[in-house]
PDB file of N, CA and C in Angstrom:
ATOM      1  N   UNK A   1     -13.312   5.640 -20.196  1.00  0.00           N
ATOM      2  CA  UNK A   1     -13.948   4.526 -19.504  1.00  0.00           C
ATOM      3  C   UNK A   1     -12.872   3.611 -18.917  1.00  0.00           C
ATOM      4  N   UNK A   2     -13.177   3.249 -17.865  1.00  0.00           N
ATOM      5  CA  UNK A   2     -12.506   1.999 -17.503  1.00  0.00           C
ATOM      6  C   UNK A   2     -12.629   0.553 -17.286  1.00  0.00           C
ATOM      7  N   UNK A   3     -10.979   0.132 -17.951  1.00  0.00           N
ATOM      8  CA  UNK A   3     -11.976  -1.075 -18.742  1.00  0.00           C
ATOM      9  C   UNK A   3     -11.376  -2.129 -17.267  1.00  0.00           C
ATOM     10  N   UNK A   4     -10.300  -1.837 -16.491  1.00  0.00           N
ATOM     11  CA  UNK A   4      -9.546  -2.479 -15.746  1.00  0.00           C
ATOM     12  C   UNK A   4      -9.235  -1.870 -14.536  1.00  0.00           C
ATOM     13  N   UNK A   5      -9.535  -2.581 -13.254  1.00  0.00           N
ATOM     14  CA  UNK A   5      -9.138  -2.149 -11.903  1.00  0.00           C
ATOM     15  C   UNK A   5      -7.530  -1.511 -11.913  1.00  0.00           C
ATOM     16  N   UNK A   6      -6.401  -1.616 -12.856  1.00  0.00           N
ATOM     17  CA  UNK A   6      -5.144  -1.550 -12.769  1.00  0.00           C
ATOM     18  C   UNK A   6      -5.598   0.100 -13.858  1.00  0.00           C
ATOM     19  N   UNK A   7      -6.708   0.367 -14.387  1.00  0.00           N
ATOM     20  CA  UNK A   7      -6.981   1.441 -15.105  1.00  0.00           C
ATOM     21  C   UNK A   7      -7.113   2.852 -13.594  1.00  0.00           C
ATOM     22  N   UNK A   8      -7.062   2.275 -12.916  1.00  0.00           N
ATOM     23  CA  UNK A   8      -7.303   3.387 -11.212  1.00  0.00           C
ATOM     24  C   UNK A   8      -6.435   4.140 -11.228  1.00  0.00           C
ATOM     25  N   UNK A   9      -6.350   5.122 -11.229  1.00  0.00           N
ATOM     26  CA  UNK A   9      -5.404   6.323 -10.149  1.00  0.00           C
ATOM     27  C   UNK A   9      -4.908   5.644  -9.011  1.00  0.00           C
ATOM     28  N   UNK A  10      -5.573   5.048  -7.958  1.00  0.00           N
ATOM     29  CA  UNK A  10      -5.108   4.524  -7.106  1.00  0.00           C
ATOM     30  C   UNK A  10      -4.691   3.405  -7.372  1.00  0.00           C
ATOM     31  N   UNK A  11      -4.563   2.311  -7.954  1.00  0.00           N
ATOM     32  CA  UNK A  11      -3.908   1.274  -8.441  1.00  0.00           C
ATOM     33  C   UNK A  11      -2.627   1.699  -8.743  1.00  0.00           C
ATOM     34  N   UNK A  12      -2.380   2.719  -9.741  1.00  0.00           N
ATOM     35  CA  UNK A  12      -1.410   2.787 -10.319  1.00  0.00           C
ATOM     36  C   UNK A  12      -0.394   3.577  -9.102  1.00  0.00           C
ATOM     37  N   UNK A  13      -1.111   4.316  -8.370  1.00  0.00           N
ATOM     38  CA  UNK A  13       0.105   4.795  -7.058  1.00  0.00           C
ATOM     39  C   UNK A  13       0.369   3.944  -6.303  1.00  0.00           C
ATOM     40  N   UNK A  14      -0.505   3.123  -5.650  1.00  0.00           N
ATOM     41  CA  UNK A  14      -0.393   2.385  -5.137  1.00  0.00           C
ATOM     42  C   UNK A  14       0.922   1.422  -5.313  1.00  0.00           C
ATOM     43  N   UNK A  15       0.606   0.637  -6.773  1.00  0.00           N
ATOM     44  CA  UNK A  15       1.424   0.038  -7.715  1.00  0.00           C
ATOM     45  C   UNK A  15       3.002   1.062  -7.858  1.00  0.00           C
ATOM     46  N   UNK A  16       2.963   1.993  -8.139  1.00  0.00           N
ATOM     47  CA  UNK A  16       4.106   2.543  -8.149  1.00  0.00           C
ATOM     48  C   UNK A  16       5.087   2.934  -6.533  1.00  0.00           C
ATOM     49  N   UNK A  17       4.227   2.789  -5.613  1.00  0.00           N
ATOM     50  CA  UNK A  17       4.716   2.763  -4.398  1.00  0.00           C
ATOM     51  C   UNK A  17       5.092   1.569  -3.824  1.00  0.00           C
ATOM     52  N   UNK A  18       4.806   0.262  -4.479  1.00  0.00           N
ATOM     53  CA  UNK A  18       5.394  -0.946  -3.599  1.00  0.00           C
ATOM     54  C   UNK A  18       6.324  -1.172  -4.603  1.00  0.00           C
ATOM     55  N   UNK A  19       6.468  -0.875  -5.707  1.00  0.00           N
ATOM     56  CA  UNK A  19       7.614  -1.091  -6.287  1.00  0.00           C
ATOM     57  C   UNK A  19       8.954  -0.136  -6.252  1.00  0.00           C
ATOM     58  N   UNK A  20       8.839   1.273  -5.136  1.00  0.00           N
ATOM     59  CA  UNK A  20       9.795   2.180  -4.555  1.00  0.00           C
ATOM     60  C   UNK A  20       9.867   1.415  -3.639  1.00  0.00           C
ATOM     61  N   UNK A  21       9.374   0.885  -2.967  1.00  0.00           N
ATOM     62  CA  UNK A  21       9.699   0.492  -1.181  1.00  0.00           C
ATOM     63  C   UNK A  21      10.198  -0.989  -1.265  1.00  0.00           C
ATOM     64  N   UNK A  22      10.308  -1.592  -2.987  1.00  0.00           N
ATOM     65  CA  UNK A  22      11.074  -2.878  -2.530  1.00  0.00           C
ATOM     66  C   UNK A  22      12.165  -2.174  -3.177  1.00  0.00           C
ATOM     67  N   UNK A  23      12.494  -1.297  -3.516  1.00  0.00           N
ATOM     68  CA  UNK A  23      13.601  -0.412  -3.756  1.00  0.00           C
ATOM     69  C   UNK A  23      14.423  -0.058  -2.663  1.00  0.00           C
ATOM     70  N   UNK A  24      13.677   0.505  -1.869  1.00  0.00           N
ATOM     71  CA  UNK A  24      14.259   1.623  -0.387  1.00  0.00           C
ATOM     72  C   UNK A  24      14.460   0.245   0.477  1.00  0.00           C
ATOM     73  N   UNK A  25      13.696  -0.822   0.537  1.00  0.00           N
ATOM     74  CA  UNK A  25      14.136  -1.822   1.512  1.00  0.00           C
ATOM     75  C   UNK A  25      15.474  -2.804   0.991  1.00  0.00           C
ATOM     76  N   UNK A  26      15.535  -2.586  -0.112  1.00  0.00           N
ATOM     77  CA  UNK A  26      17.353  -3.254  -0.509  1.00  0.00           C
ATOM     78  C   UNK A  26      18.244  -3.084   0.390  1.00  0.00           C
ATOM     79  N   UNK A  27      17.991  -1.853   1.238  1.00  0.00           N
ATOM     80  CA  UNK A  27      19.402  -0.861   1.750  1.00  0.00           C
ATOM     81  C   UNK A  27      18.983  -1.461   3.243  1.00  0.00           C
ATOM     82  N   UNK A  28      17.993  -1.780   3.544  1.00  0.00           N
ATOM     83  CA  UNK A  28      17.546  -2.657   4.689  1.00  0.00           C
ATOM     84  C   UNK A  28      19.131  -3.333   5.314  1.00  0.00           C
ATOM     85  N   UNK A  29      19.191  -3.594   6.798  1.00  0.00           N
ATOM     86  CA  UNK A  29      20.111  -4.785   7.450  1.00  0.00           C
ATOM     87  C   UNK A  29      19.741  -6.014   7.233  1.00  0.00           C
ATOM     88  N   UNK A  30      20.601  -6.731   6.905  1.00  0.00           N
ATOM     89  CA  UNK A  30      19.910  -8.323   6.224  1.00  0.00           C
ATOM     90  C   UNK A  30      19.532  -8.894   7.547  1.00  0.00           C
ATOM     91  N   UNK A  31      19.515  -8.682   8.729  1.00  0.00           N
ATOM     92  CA  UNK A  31      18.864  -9.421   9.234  1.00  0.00           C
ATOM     93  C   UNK A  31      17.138  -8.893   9.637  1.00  0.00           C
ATOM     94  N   UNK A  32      16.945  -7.850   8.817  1.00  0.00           N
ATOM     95  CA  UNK A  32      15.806  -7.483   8.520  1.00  0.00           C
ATOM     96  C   UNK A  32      15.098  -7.631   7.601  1.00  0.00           C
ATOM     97  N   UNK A  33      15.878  -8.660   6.720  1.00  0.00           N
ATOM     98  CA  UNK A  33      14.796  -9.511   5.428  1.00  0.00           C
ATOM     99  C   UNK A  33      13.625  -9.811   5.732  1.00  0.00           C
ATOM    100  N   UNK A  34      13.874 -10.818   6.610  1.00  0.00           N
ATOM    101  CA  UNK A  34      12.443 -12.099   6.885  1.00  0.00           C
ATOM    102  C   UNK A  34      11.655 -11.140   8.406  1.00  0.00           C
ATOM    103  N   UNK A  35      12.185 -10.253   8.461  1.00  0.00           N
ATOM    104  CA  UNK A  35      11.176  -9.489   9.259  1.00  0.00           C
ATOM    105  C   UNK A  35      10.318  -8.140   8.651  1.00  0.00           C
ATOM    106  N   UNK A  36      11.072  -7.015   9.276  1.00  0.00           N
ATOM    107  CA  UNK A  36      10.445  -5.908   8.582  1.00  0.00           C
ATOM    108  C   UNK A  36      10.459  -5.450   6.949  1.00  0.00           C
ATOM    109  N   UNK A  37      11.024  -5.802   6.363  1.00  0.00           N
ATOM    110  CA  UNK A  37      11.234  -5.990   5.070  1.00  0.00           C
ATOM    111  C   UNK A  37      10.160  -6.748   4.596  1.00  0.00           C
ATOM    112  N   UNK A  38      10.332  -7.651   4.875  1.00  0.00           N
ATOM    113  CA  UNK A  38       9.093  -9.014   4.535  1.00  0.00           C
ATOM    114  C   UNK A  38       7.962  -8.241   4.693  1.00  0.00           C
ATOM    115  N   UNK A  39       7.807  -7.320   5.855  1.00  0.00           N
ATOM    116  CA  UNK A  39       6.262  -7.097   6.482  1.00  0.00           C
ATOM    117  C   UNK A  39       6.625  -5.335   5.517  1.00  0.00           C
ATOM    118  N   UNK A  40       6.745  -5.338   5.165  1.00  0.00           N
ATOM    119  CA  UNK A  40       6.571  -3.933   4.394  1.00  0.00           C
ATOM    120  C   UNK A  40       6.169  -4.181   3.175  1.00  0.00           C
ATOM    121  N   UNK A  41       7.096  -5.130   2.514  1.00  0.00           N
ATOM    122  CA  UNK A  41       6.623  -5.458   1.099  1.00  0.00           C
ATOM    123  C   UNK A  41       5.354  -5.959   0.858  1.00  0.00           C
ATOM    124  N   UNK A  42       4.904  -7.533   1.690  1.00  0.00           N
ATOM    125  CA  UNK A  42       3.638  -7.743   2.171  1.00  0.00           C
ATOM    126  C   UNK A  42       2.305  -6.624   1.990  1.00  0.00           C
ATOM    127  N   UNK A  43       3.085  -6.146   3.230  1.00  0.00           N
ATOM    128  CA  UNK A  43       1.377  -4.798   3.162  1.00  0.00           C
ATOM    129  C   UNK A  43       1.437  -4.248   2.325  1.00  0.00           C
ATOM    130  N   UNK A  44       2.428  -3.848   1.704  1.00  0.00           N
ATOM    131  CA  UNK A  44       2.307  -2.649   0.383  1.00  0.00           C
ATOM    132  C   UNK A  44       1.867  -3.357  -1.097  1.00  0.00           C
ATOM    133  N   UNK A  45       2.209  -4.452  -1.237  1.00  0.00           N
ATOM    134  CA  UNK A  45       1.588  -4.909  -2.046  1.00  0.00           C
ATOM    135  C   UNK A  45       0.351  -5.620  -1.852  1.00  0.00           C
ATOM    136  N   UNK A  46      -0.415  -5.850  -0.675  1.00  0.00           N
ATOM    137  CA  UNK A  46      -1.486  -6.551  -0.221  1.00  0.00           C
ATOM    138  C   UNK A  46      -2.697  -5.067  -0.710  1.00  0.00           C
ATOM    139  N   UNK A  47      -2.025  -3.891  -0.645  1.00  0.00           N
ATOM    140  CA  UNK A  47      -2.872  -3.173  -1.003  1.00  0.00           C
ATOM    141  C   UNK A  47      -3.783  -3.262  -2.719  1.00  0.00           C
ATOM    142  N   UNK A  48      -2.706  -3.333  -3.431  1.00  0.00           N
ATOM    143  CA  UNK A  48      -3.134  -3.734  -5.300  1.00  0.00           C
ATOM    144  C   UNK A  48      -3.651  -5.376  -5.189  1.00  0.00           C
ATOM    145  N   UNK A  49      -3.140  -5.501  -4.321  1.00  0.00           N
ATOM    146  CA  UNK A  49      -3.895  -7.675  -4.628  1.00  0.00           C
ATOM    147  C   UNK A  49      -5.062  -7.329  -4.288  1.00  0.00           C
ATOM    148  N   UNK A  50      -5.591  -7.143  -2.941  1.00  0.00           N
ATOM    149  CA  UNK A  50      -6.954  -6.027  -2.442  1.00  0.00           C
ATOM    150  C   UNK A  50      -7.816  -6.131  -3.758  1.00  0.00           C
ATOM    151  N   UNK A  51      -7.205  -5.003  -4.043  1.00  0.00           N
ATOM    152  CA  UNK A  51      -8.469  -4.032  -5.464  1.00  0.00           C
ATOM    153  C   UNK A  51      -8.197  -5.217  -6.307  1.00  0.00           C
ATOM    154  N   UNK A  52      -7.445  -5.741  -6.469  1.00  0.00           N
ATOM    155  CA  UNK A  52      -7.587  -6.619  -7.943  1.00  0.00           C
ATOM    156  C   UNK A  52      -8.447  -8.041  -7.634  1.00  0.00           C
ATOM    157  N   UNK A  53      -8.380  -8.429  -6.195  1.00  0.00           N
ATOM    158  CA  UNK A  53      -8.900  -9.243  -5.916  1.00  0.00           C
ATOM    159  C   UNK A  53     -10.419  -9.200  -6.038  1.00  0.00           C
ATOM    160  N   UNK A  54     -10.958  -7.792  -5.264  1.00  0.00           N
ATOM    161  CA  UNK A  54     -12.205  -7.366  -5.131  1.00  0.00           C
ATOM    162  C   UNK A  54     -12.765  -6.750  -6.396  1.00  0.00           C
ATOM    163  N   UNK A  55     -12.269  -6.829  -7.400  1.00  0.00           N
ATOM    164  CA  UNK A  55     -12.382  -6.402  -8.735  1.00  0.00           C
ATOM    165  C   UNK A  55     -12.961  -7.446  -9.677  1.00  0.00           C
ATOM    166  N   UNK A  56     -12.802  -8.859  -8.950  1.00  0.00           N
ATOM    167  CA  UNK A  56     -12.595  -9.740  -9.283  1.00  0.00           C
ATOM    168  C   UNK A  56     -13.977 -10.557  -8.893  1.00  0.00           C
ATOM    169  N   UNK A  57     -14.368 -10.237  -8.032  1.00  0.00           N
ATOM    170  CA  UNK A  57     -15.457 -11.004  -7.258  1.00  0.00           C
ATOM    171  C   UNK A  57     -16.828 -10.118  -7.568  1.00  0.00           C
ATOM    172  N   UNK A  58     -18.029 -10.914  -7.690  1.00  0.00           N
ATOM    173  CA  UNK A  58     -18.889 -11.240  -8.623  1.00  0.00           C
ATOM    174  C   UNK A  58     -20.164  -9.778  -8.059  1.00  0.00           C
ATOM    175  N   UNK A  59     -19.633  -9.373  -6.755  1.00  0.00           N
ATOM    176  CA  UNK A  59     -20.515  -8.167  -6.327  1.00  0.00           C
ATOM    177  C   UNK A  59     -19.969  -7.409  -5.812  1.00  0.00           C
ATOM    178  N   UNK A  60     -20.462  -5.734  -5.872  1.00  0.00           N
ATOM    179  CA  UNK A  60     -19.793  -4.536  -5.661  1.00  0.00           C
ATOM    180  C   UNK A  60     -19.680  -4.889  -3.926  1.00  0.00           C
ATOM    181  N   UNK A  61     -20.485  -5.346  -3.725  1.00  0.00           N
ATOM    182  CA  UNK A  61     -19.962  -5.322  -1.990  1.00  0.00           C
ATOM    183  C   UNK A  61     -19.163  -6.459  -1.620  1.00  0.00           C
ATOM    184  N   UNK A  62     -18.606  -7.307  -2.677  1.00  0.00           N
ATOM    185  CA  UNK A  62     -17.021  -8.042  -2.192  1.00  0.00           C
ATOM    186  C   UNK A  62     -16.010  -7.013  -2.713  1.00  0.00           C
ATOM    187  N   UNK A  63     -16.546  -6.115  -3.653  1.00  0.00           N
ATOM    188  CA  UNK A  63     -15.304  -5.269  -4.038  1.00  0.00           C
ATOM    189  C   UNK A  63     -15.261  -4.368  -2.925  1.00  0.00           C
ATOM    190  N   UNK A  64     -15.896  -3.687  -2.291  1.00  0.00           N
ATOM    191  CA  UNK A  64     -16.217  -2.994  -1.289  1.00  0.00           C
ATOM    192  C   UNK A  64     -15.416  -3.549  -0.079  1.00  0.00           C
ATOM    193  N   UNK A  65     -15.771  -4.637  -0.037  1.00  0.00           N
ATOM    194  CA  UNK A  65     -14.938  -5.702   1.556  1.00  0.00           C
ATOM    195  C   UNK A  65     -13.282  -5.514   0.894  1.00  0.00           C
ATOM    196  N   UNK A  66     -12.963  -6.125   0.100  1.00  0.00           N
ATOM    197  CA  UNK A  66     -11.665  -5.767  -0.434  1.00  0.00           C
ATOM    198  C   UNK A  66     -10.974  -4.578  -0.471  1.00  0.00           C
ATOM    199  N   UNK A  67     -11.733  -3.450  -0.650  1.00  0.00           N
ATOM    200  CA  UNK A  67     -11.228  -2.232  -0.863  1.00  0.00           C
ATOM    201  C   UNK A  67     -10.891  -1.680   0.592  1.00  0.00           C
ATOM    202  N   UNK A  68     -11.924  -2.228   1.405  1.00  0.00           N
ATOM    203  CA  UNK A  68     -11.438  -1.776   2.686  1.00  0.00           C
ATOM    204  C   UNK A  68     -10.427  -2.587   3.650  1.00  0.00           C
ATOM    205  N   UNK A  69     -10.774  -3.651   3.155  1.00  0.00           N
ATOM    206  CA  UNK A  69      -8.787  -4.562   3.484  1.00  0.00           C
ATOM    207  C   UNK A  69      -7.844  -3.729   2.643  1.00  0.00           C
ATOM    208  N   UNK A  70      -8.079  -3.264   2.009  1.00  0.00           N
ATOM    209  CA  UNK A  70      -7.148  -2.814   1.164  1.00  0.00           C
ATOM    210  C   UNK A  70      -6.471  -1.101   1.806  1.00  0.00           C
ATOM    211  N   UNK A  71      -7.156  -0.773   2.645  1.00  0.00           N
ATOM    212  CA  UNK A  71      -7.397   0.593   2.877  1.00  0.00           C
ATOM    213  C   UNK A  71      -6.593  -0.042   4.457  1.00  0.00           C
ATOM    214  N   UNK A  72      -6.977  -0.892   4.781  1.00  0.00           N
ATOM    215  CA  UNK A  72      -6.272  -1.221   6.814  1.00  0.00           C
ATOM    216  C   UNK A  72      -4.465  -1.723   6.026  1.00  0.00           C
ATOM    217  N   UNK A  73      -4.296  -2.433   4.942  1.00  0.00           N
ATOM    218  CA  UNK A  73      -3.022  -2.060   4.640  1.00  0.00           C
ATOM    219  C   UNK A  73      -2.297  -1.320   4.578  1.00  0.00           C
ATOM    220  N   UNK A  74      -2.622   0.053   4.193  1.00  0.00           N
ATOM    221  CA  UNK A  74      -2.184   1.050   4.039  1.00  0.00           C
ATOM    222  C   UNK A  74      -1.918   1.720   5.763  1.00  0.00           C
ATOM    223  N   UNK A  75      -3.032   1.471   6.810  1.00  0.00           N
ATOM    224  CA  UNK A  75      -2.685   1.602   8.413  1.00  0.00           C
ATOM    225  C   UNK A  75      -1.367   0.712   8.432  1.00  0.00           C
ATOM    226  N   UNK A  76      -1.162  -0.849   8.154  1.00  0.00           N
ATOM    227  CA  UNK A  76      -0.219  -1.293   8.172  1.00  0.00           C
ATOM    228  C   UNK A  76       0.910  -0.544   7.967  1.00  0.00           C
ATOM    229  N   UNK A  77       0.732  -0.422   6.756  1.00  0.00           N
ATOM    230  CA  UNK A  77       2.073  -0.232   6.519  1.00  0.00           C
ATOM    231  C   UNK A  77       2.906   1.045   6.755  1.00  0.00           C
ATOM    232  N   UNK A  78       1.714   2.586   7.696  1.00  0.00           N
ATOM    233  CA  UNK A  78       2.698   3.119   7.770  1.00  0.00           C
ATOM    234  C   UNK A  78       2.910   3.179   9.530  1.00  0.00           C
ATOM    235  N   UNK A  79       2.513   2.088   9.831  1.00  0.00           N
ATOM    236  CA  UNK A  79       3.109   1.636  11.184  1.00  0.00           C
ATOM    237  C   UNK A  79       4.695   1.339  10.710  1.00  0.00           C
ATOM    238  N   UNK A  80       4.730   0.322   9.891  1.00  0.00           N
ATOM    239  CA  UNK A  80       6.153  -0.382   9.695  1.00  0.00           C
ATOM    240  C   UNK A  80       7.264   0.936   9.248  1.00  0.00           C
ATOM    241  N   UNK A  81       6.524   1.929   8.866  1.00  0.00           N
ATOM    242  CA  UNK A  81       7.359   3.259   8.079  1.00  0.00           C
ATOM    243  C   UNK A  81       7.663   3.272   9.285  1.00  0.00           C
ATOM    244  N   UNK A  82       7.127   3.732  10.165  1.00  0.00           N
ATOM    245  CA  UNK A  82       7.086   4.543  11.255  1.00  0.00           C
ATOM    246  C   UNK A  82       8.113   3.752  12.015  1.00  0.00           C
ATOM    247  N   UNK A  83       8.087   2.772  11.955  1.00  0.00           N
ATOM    248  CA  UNK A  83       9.053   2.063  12.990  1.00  0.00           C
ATOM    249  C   UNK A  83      10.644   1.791  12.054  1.00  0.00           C
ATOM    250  N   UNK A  84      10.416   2.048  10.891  1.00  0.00           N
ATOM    251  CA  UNK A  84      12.061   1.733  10.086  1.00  0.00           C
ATOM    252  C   UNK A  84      12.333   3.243  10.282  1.00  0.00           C
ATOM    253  N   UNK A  85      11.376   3.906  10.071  1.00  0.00           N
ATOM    254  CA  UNK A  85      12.496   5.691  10.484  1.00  0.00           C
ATOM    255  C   UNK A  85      13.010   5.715  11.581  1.00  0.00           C
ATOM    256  N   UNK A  86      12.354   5.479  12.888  1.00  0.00           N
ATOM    257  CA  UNK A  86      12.950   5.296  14.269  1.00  0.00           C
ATOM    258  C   UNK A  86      13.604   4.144  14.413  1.00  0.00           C
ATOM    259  N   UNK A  87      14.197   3.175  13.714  1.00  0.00           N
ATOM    260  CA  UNK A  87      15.265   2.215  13.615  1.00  0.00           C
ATOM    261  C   UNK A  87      16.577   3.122  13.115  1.00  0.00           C
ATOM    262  N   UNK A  88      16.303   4.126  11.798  1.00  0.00           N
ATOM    263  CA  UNK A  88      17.484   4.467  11.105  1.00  0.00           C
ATOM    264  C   UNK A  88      17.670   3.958   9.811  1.00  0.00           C
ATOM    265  N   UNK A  89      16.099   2.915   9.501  1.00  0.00           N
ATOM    266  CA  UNK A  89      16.635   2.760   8.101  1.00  0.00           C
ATOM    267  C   UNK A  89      16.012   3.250   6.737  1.00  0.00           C
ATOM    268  N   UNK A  90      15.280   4.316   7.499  1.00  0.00           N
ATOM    269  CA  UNK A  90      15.155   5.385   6.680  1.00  0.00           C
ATOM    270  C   UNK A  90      15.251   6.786   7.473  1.00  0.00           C
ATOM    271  N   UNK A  91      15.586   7.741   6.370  1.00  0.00           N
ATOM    272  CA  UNK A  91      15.592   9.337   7.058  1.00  0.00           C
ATOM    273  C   UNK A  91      14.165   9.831   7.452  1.00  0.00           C
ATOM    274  N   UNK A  92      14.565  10.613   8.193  1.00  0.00           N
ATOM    275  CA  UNK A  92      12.842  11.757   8.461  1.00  0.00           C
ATOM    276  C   UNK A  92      12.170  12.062   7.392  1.00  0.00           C
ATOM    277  N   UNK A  93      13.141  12.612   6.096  1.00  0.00           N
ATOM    278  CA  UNK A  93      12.197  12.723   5.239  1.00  0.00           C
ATOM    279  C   UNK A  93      11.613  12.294   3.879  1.00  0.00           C
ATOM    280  N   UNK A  94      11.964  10.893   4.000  1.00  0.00           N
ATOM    281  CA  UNK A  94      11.817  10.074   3.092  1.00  0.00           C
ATOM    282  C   UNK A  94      10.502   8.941   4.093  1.00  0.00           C
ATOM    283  N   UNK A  95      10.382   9.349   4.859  1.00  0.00           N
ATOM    284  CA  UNK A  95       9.514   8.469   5.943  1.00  0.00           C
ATOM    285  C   UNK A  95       8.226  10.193   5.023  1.00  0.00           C
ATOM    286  N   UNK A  96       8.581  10.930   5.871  1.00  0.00           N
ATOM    287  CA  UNK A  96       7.641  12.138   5.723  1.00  0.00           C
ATOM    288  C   UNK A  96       7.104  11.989   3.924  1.00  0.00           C
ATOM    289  N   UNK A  97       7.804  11.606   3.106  1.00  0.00           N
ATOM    290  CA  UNK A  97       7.064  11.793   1.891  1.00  0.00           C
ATOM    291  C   UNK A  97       6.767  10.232   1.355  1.00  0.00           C
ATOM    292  N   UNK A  98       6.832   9.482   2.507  1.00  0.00           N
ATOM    293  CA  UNK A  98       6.339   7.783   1.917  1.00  0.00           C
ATOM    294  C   UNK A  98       5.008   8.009   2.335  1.00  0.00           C
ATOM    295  N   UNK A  99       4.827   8.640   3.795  1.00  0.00           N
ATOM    296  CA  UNK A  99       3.318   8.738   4.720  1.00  0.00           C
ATOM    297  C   UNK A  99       2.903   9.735   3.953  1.00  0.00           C
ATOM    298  N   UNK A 100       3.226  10.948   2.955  1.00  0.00           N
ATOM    299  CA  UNK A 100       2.334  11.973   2.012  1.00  0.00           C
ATOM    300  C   UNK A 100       1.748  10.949   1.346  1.00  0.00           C
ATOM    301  N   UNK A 101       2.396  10.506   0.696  1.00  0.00           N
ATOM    302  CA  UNK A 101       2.195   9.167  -1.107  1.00  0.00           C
ATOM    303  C   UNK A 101       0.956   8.741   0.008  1.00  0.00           C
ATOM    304  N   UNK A 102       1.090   7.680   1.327  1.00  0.00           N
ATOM    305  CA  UNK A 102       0.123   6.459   1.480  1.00  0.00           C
ATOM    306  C   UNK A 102      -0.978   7.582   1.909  1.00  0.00           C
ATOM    307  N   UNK A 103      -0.774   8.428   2.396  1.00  0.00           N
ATOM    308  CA  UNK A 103      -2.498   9.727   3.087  1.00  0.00           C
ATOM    309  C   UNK A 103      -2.838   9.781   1.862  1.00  0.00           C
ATOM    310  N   UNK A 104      -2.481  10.088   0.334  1.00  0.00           N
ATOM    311  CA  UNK A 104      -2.839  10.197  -0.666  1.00  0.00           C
ATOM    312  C   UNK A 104      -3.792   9.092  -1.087  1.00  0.00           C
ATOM    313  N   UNK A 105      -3.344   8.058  -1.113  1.00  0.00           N
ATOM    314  CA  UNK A 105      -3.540   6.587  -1.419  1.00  0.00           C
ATOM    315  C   UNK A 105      -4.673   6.188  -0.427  1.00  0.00           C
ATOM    316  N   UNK A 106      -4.578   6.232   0.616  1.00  0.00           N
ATOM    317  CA  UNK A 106      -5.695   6.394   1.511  1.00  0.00           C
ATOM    318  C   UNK A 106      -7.109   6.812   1.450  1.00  0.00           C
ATOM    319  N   UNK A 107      -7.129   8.263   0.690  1.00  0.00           N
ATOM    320  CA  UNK A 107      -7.926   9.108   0.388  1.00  0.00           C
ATOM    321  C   UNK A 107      -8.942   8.754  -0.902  1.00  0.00           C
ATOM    322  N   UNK A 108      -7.928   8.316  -1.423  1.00  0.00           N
ATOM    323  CA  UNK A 108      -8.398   7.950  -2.851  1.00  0.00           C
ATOM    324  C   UNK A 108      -9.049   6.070  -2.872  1.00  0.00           C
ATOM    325  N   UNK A 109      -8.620   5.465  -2.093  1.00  0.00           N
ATOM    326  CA  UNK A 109      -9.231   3.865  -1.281  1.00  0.00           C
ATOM    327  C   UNK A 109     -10.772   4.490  -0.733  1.00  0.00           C
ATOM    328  N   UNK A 110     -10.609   5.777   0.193  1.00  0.00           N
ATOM    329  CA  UNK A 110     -11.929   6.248   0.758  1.00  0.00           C
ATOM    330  C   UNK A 110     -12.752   6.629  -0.170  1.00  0.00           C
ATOM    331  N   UNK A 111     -12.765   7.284  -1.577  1.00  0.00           N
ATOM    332  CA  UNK A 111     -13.403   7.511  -2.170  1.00  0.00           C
ATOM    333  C   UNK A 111     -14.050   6.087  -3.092  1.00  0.00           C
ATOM    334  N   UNK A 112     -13.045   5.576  -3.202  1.00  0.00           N
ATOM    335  CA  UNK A 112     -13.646   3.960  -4.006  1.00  0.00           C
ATOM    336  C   UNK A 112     -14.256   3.421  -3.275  1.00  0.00           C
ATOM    337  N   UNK A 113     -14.348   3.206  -2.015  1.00  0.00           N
ATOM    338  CA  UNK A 113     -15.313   2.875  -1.157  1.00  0.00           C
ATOM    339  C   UNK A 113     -16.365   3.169  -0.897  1.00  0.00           C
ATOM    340  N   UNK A 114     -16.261   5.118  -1.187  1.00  0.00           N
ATOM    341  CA  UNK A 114     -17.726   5.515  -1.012  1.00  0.00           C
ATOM    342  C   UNK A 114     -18.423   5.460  -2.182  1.00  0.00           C
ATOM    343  N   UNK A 115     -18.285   5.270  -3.306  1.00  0.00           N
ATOM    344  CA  UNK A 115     -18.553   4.882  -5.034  1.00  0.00           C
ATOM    345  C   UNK A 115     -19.036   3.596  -4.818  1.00  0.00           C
ATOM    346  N   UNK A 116     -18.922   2.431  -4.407  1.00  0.00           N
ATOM    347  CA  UNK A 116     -18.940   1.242  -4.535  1.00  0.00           C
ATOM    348  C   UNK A 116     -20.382   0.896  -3.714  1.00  0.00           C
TER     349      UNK A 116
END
């Protein structure tokens, strides 16, 4: 049973993926802190605030509204992938297995959505 939104499969990837990507963005150009950096960490963690938020609120269809903000983060953020691989500050295939992880993560947002 689950007793906690952070009890998810998707929580916990989710969760384990914004805490790699404030990893991979260390190696970032500092004058890409307060920009793309900023906006990566942001969306990637806007995804778990999302579910925890909508987890939080008093009917399945605010969890529902949440889950699907939670799900256009994940569009976010692999715009910003997409644009730090074609900067150089990440490789092809560390871009290629960040966008596997978020299609994963994605999939699994679509299914909590259709449950809810």
């Amino acid at each position: 049973m689950i007793k906690s939104v952070e009890d998810l499969d998707v929580f916990q990837k989710a969760h384990k993926l914004t805490i790699d990507l404030y990893q991979i963005t260390k190696s970032f150009p500092q004058e890409e802190k307060f920009e793309l950096v900023s906006q990566i960490r942001r969306a990637s963690s806007s995804v778990n605030a999302n579910l925890m938020e909508g987890n939080y609120r008093k009917s399945n269809q605010e969890y529902r509204q949440f889950s699907v903000i939670a799900r256009g983060s994940i569009g976010e953020l692999k715009y910003h992938l997409l644009l730090a691989r074609d900067l150089g500050y990440i490789s092809k295939e560390e871009y290629l297995e960040l966008r596997k992880r978020l299609d994963n993560i994605s999939k699994m947002l679509t299914g909590l959505i259709k449950a809810l």
